[in-house]
Protein backbone atom coordinates (compact mmCIF):
# COMPACT_ATOMS: atom_id res chain seq x y z
CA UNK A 1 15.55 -2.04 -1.72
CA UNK A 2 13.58 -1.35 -4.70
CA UNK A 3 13.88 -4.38 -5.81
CA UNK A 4 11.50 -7.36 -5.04
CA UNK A 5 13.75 -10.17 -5.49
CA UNK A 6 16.31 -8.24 -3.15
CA UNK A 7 14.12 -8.02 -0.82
CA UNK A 8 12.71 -11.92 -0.45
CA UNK A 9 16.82 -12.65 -0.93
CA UNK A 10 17.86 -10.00 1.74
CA UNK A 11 15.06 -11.04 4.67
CA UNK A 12 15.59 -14.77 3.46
CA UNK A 13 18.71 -14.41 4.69
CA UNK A 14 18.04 -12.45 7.77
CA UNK A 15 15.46 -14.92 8.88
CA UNK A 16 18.15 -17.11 8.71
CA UNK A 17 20.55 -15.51 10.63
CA UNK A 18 18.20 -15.02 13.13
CA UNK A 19 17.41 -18.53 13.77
CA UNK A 20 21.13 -19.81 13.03
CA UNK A 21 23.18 -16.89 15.27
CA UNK A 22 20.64 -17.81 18.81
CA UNK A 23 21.21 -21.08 17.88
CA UNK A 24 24.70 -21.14 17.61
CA UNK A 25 25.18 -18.53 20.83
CA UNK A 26 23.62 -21.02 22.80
CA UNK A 27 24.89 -24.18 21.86
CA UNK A 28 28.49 -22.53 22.26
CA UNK A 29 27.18 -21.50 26.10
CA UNK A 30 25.99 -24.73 26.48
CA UNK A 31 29.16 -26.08 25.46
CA UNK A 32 31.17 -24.46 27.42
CA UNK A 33 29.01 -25.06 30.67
CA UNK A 34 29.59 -28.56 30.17
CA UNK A 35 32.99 -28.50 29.21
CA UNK A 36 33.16 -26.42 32.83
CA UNK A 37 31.90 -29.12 34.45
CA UNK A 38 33.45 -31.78 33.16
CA UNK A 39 36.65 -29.80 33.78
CA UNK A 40 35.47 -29.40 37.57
CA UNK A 41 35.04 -33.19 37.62
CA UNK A 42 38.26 -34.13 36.24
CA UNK A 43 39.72 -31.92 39.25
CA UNK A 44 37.76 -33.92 41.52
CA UNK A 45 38.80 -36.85 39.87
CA UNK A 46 42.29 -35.82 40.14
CA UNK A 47 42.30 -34.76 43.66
CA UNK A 48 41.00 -38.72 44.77
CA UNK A 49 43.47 -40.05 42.77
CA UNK A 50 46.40 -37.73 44.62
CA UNK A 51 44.75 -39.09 47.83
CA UNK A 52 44.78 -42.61 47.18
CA UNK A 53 48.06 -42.78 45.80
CA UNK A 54 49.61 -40.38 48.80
CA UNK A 55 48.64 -42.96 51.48
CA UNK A 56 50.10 -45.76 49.62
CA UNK A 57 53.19 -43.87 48.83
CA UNK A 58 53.60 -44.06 52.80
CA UNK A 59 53.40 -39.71 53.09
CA UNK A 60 50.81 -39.76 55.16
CA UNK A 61 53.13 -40.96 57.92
CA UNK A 62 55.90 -38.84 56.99
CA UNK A 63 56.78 -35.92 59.14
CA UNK A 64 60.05 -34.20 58.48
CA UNK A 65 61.45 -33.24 55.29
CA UNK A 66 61.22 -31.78 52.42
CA UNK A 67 58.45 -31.88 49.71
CA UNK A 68 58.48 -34.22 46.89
CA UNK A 69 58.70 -31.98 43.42
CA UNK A 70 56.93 -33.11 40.77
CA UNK A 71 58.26 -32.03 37.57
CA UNK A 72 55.88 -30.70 34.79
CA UNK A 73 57.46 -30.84 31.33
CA UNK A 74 57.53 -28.32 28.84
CA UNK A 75 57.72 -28.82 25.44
CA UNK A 76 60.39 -26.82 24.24
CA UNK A 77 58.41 -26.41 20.55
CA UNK A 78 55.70 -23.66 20.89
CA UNK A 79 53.73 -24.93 17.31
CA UNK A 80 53.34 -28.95 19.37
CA UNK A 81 51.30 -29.44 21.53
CA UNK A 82 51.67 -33.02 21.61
CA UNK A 83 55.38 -35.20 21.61
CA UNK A 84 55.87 -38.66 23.09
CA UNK A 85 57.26 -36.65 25.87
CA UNK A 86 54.14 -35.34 27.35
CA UNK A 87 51.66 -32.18 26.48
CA UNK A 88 51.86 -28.51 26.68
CA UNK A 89 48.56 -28.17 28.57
CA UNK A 90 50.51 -29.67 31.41
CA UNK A 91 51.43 -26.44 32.54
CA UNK A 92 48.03 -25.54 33.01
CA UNK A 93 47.71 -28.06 35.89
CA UNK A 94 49.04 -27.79 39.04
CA UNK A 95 48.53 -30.35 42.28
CA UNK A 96 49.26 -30.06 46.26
CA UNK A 97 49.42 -32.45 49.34
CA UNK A 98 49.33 -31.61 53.10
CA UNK A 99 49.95 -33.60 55.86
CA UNK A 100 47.52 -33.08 58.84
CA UNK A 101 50.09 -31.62 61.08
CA UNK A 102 50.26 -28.53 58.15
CA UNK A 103 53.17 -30.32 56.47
CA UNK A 104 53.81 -29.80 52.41
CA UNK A 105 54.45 -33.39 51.53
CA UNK A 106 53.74 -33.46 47.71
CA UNK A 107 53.45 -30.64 45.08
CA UNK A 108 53.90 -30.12 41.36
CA UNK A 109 56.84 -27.29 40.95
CA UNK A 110 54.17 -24.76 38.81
CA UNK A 111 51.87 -24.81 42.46
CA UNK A 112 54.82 -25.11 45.34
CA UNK A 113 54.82 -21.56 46.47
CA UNK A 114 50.90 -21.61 47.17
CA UNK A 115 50.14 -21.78 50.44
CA UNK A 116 47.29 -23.95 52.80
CA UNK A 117 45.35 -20.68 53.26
CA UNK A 118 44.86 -19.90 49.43
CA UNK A 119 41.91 -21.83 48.98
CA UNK A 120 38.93 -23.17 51.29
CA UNK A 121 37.64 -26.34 50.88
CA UNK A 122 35.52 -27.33 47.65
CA UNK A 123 36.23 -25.17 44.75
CA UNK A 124 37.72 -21.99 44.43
CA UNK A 125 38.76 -19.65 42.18
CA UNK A 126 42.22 -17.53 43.28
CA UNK A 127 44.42 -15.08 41.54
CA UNK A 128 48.21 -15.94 41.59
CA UNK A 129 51.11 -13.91 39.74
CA UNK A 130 50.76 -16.32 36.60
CA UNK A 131 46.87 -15.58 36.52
CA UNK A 132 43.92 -17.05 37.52
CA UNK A 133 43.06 -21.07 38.96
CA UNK A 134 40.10 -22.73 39.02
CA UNK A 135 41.16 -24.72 42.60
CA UNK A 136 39.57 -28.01 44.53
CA UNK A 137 40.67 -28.46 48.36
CA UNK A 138 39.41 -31.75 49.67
CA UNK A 139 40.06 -32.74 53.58
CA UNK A 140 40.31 -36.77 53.81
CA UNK A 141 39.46 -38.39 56.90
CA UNK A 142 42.43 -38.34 58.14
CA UNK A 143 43.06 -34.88 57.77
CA UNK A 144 44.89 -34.18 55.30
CA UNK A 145 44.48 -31.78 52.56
CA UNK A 146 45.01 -32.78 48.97
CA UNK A 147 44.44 -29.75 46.37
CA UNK A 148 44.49 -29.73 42.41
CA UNK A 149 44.16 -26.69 40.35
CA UNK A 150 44.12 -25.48 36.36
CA UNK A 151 44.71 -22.50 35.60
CA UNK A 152 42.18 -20.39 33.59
CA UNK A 153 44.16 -19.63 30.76
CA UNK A 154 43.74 -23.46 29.53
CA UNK A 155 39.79 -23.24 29.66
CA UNK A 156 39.71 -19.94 28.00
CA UNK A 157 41.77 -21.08 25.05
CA UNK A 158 39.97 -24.04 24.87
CA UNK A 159 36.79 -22.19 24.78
CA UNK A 160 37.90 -19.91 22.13
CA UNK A 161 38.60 -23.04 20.07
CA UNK A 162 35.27 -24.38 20.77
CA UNK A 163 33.91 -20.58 19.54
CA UNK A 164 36.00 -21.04 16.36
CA UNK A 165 34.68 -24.54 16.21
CA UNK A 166 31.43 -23.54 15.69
CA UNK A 167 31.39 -20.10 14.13
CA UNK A 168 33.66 -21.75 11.50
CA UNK A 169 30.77 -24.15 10.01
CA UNK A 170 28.47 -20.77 10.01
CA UNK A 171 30.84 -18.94 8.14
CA UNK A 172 31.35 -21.70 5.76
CA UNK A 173 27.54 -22.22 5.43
CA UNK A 174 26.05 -18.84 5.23
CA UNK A 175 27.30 -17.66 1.53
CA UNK A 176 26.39 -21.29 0.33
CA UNK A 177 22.86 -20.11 1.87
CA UNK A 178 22.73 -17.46 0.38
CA UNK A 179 23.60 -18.92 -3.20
CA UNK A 180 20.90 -21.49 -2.59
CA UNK A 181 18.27 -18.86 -1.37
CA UNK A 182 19.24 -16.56 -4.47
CA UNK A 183 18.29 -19.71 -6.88
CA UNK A 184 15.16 -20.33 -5.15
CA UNK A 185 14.27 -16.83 -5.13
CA UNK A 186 15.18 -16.44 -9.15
CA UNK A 187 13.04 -19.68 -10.16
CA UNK A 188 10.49 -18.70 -7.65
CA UNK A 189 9.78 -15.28 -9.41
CA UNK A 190 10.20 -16.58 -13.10
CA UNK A 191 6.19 -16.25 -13.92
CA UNK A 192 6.73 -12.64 -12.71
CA UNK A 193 9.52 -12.41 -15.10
CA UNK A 194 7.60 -14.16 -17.95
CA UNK A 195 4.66 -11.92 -17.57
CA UNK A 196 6.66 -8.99 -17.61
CA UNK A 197 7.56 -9.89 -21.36
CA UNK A 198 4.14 -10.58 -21.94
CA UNK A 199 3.25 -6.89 -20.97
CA UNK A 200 5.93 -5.57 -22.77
CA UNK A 201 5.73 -7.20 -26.12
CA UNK A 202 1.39 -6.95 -25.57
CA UNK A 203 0.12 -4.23 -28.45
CA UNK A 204 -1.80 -1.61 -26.87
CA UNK A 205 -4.96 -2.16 -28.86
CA UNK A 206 -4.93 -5.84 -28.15
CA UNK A 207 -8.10 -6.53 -26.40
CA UNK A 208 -7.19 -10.81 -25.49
CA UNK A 209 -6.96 -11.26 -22.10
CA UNK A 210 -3.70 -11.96 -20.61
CA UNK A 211 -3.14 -15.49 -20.12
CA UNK A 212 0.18 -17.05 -18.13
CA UNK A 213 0.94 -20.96 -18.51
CA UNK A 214 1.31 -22.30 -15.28
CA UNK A 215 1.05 -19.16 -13.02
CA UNK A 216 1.13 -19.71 -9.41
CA UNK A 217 -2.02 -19.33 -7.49
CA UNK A 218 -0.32 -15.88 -5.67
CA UNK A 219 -0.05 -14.32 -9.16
CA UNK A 220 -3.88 -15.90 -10.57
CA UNK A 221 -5.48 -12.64 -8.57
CA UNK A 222 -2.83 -9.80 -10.15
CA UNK A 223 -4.05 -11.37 -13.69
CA UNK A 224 -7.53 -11.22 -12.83
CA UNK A 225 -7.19 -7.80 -11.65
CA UNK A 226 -4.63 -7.04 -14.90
CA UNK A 227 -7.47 -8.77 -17.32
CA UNK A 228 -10.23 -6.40 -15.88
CA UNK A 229 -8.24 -3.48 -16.32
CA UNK A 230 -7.29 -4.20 -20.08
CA UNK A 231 -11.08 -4.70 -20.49
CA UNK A 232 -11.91 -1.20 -18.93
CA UNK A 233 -9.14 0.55 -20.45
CA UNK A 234 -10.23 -0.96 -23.83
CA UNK A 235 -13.86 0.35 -23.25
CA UNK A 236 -12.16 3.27 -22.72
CA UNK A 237 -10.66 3.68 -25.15
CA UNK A 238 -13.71 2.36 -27.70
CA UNK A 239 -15.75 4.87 -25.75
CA UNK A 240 -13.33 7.76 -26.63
CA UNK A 241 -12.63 7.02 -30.14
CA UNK A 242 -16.54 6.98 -30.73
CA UNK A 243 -16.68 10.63 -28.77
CA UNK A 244 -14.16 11.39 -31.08
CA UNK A 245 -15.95 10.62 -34.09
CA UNK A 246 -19.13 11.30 -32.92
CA UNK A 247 -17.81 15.01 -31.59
CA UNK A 248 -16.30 15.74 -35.14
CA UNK A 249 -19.36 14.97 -37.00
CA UNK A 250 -21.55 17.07 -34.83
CA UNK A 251 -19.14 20.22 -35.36
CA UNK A 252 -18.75 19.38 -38.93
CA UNK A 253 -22.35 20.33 -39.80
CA UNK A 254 -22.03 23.85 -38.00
CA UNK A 255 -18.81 24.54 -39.20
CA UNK A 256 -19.91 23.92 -42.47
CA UNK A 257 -23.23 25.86 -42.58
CA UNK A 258 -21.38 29.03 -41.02
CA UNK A 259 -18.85 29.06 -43.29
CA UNK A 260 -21.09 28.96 -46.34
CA UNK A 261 -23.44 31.39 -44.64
CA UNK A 262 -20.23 33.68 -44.67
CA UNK A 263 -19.88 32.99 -48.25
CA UNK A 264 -22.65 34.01 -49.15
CA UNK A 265 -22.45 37.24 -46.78
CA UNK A 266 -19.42 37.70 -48.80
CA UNK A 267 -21.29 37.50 -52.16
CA UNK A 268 -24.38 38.66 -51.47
CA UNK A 269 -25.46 41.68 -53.69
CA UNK A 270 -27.67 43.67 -51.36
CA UNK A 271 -27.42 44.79 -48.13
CA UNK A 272 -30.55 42.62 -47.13
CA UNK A 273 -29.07 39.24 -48.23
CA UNK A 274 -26.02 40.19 -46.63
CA UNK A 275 -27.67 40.64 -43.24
CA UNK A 276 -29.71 37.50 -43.30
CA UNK A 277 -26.45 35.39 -44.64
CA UNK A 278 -24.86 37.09 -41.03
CA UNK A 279 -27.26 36.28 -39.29
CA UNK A 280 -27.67 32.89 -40.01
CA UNK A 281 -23.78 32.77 -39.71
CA UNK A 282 -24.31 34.30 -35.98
CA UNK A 283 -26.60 31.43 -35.51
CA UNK A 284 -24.05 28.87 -36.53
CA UNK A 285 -21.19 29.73 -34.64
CA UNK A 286 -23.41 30.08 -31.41
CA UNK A 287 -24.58 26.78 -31.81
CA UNK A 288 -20.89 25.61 -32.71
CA UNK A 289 -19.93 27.81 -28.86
CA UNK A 290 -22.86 25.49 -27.52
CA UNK A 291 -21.55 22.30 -28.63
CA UNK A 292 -17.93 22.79 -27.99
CA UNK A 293 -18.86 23.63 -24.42
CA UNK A 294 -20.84 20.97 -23.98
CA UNK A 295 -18.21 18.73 -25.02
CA UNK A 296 -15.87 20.28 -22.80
CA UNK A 297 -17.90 20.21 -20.07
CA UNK A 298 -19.19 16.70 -20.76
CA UNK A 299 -15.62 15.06 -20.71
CA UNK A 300 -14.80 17.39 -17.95
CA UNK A 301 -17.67 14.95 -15.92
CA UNK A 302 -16.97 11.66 -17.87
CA UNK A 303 -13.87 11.49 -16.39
CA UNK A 304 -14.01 12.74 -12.45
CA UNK A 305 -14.36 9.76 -10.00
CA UNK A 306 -13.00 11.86 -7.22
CA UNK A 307 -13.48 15.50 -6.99
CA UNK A 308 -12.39 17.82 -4.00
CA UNK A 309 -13.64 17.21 -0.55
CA UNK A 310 -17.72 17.56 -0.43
CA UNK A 311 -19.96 20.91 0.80
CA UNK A 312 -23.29 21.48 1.40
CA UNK A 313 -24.76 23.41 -1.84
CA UNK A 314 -27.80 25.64 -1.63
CA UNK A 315 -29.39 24.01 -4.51
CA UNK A 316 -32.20 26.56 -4.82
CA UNK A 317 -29.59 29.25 -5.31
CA UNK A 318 -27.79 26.45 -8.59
CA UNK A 319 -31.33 27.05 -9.59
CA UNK A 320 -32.38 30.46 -9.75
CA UNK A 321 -28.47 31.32 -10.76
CA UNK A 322 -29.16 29.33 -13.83
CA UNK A 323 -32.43 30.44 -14.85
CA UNK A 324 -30.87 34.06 -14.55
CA UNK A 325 -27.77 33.10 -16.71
CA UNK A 326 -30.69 31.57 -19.51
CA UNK A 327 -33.44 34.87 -18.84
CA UNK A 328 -32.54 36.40 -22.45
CA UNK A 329 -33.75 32.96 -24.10
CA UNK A 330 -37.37 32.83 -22.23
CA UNK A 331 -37.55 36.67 -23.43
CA UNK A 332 -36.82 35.78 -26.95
CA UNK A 333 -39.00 33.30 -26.48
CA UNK A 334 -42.18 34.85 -24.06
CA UNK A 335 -41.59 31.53 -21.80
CA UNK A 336 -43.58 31.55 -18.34
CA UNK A 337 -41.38 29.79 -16.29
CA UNK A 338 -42.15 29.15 -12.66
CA UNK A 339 -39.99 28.52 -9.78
CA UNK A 340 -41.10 26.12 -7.07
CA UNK A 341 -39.84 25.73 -3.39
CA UNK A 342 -41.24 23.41 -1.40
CA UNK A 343 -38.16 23.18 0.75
CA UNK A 344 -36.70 26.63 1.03
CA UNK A 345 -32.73 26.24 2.18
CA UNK A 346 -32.73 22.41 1.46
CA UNK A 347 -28.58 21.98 0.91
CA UNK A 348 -27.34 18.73 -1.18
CA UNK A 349 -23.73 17.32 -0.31
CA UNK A 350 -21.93 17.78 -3.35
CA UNK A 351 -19.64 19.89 -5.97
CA UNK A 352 -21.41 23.45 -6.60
CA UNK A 353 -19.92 23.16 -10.09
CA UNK A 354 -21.33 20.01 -11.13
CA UNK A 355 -24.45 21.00 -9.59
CA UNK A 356 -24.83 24.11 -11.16
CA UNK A 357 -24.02 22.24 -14.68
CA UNK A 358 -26.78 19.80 -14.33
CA UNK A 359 -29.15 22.32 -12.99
CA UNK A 360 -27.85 24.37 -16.00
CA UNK A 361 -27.98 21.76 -18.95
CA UNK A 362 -32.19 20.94 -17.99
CA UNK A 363 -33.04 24.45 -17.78
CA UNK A 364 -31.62 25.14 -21.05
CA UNK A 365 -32.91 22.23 -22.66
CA UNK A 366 -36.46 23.40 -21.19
CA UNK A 367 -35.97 26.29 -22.57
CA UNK A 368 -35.24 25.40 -26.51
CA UNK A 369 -37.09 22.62 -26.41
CA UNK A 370 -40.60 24.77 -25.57
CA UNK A 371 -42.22 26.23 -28.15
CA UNK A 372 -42.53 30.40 -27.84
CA UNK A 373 -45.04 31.69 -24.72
CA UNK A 374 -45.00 27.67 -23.38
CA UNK A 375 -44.59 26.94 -19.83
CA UNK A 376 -41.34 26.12 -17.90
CA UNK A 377 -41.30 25.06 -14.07
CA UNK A 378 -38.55 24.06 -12.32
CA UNK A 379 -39.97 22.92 -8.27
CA UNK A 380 -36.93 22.22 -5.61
CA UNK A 381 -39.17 19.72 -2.94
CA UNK A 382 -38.24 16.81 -0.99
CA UNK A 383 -40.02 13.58 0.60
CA UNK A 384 -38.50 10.77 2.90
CA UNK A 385 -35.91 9.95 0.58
CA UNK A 386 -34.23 13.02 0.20
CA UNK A 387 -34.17 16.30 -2.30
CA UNK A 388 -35.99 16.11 -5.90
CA UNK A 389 -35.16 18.40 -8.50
CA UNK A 390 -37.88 18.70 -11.16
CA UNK A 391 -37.64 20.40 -14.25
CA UNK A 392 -40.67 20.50 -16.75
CA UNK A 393 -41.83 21.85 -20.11
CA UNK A 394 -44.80 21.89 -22.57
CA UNK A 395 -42.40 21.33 -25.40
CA UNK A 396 -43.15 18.52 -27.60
CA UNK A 397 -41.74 16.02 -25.27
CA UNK A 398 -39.96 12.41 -25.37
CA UNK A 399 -41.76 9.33 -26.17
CA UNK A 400 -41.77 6.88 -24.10
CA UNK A 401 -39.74 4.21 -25.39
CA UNK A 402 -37.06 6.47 -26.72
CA UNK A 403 -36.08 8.17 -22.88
CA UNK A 404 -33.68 5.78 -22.35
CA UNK A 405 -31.65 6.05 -25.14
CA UNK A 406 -31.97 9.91 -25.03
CA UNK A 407 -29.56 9.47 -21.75
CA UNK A 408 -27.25 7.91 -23.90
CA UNK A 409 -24.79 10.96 -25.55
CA UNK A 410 -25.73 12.25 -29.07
CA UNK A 411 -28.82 10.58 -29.05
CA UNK A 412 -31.58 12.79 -29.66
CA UNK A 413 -35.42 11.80 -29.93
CA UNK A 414 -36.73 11.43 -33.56
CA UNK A 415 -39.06 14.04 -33.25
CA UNK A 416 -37.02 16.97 -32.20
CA UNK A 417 -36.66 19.74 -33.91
CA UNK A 418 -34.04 21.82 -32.45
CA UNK A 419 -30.56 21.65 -33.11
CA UNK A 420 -28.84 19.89 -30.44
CA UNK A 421 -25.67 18.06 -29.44
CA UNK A 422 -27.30 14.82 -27.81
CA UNK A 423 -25.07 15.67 -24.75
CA UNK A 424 -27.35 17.71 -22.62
CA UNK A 425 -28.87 14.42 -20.28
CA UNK A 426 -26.13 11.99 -20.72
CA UNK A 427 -24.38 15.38 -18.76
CA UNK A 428 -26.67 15.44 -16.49
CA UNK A 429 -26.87 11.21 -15.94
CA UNK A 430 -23.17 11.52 -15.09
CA UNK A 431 -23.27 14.25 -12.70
CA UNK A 432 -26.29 12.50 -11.10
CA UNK A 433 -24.12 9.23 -10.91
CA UNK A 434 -21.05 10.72 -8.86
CA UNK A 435 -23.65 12.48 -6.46
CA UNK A 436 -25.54 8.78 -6.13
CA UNK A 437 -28.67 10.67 -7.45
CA UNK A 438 -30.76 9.21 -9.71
CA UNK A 439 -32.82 10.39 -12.85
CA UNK A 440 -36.28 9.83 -14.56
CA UNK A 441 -37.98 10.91 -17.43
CA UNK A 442 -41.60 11.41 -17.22
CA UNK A 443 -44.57 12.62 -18.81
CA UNK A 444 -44.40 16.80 -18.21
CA UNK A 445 -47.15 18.49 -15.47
CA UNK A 446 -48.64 20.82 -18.53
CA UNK A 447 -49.63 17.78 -20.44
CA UNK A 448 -47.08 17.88 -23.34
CA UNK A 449 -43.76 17.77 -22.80
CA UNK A 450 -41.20 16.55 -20.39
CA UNK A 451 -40.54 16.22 -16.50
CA UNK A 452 -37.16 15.55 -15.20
CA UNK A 453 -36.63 14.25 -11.93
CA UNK A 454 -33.35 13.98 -9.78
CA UNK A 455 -33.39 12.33 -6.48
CA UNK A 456 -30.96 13.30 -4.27
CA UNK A 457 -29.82 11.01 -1.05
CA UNK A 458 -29.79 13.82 1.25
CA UNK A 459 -32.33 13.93 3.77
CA UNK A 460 -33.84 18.19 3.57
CA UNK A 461 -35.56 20.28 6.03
CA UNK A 462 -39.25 20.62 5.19
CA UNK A 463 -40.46 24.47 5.16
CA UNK A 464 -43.69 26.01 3.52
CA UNK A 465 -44.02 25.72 -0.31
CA UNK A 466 -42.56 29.24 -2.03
CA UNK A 467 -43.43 30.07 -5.47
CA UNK A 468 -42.07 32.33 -7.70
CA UNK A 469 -43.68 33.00 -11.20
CA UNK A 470 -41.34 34.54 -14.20
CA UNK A 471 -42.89 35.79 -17.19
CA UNK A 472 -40.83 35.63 -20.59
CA UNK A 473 -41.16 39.66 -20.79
CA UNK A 474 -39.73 40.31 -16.79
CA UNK A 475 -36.14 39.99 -16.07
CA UNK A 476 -34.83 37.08 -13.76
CA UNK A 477 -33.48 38.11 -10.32
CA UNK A 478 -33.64 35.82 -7.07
């Protein structure tokens, strides 16, 4: 049952079952108890009656003789039950008297051939060739035994009309039910209806929240939670068609510049001119490689919520794997750039990728941000809070009041001077987010420049401090 109005129609109807069918079982049992008992009665009733009229009659004084025959009519119509004549249930019925002395005095010809011993005294139930009889034997005073009987067939039939009797106003009832309940159940779900054509005729881009007239107080929640999604999707989607924008006029510029420097490689009229118009053209498309990665890798990380299940990562090993991976740039450049342990092993629960990307995206910006044979340190420690990653540089730095919009993506400070993207931090703000770290910008160690700090919630072991010291001119190795 896919469907939800099937299913409030279907276990409507069930609940209603359930209460009508134990209701109707048991007021048929309870009807037929009584009707037992009133049917034992009358028997009693019956059998007093017999008595009464017997010792009037004179038969309790006679002695010899035979039995007076009662005739019980049958109506020689099966479909009436009923004539002036008498009834068919009469049949059904069947009387005895007996003398003291053992004597048959009085009988109705449907019960002569049963004899004294059939049935004790009180009620009794015996099986004759015609079928079964609900019996009462009563012994007078005087002695004398006056027995009336019906015969089970009677009660059965009437208690199968009593079943049909009340099963037939269930039957009758139940589809009108179910009519009724399917109405309810239509005009009940309308506003789900209504705001179904509201979200189907609703223009993707429309940003108004969705409003329902007269929605029911079980559907005000589903359009609160509806509203607040149409507001984050529609940041969403603002937020993508800016990266959009903003990502094609970043690769613009490169694309541009490389294909004129090709151009001119092309025209250039000495072997000289022609190398420098390559070269500059090699420039370009590395720092178009650098910026398409870092978009990549940046919506990559804008949208994961949930990655794969958590491990421990060795985050001294993110670091020294990424200083390796950026060695060739502190050659070019004859950077001194220091590695600090002050918790050797320390592990951070996380993603080893996303770790290694962060780690990644502040050593590189260390590295072209500091002018050639400047300092770079990057010191792995810890305190009561958990891990800190710090990465600094005696580049030129970030002023104050412009480090928090640097975290924002492709805003770069005013007075940098390297080409950039704008997406390094924001990168690294994102990965901090989904690993509940959190970053700062601060004034760098060597006095100019910048520090970085992530704070990681993990709680280290605390070892001796390690240094390791890398000169621009020595290769990287762990």
């Amino acid at each position: 049952m896919k469907s939800l109005r099937t299913r409030v129609i279907t276990f409507a109807l069930i609940g209603i079952g359930a209460v009508l069918v134990p209701l109707g079982v048991l007021s048929y049992h309870k009807t037929v108890q009584e009707f037992d008992e009133l049917g034992d009665a009358r028997l009693v009733q019956a059998t007093r009656t017999i008595d009464v009229l017997a010792e009037n009659a004179g038969l309790r004084r006679a002695t010899t003789g035979a039995p007076l025959d009662v005739h019980v009519w049958r109506s020689p119509f099966i479909e009436r039950t009923v004539t002036d004549r008498g009834h068919t249930y009469e049949i059904q019925l069947g009387f005895q008297y007996w003398s003291e002395d053992g004597g048959l005095r009085l009988t109705s010809d449907n019960f002569q051939n049963v004899s004294l011993a059939a049935a004790p005294s009180g009620f009794a139930d015996i099986k004759l060739r015609d079928g079964r009889w609900r019996v009462f034997t009563l012994r007078d005073s005087d002695g004398d035994i006056v027995r009336v009987a019906e015969r089970d067939e009677g009660r059965v039939k009437l208690a199968r009309d009593l079943l049909w009797e009340h099963l037939m106003p269930m039957l009758i009832a139940f589809p009108i039910l179910a009519l009724l309940v399917g109405w309810a159940v239509r005009r009940a779900l309308r506003p789900l209806d209504l705001l179904s054509r509201n979200l189907s005729t609703r223009d993707p881009d429309e940003a108004r929240p969705i409003a329902l007239e007269g929605a029911p107080r079980e559907l005000e929640p589903v359009l609160t939670s509806l509203n607040g999604l149409v507001d984050r999707v529609h940041v969403a989607l603002d937020r993508e068609r800016h990266f959009a924008a903003d990502a094609a006029h970043q690769l613009r510029t490169p694309l541009a510049a490389a294909l004129l420097h090709l151009e001119n490689a092309a025209a250039a009229e000495s072997p000289e001119l022609r190398g420098v118009a390559l070269r500059r053209t090699h420039e370009g498309l590395d720092r178009l490689q650098r910026l398409v990665n870092q978009f990549l890798e940046f919506a990559r990380w804008e949208r994961a919520e949930r990655e794969p299940a958590r491990e421990a990562v060795h985050l001294e090993a993110c670091v020294r794997t990424e200083v390796e991976d950026a060695a060739l740039l502190a050659a070019d450049k004859d950077l001194e750039v220091s590695i600090v342990t002050e918790a050797p092993g320390v592990r951070v629960l996380g993603w080893e990728p996303a770790l290694r990307a962060l780690t990644g995206n502040l050593i590189d910006n260390a590295f072209r941000y500091t002018p050639a044979r400047g300092q770079v340190e990057v010191r792995v420690r810890s305190n009561e809070s958990g891990v800190i990653l710090e990465v600094s540089d005696s580049g030129p730095g970030i002023p104050p009041e412009e480090r928090e919009a640097v975290l924002e993506r492709f805003r770069r400070g005013r007075s940098a001077d390297v080409h950039g993207s704008g997406l390094g931090l924001p990168i690294v703000r994102r990965i901090a987010h989904l690993h509940g770290a959190r970053v700062e910008l601060c004034d760098s160690r060597f006095g100019s420049g910048l520090r970085v700090l992530v704070q990681f919630p993990t709680q280290p072991s605390h070892d001796a401090a390690q240094t390791m010291v890398i000169d621009g001119n020595q290769s990287c190795s762990r």
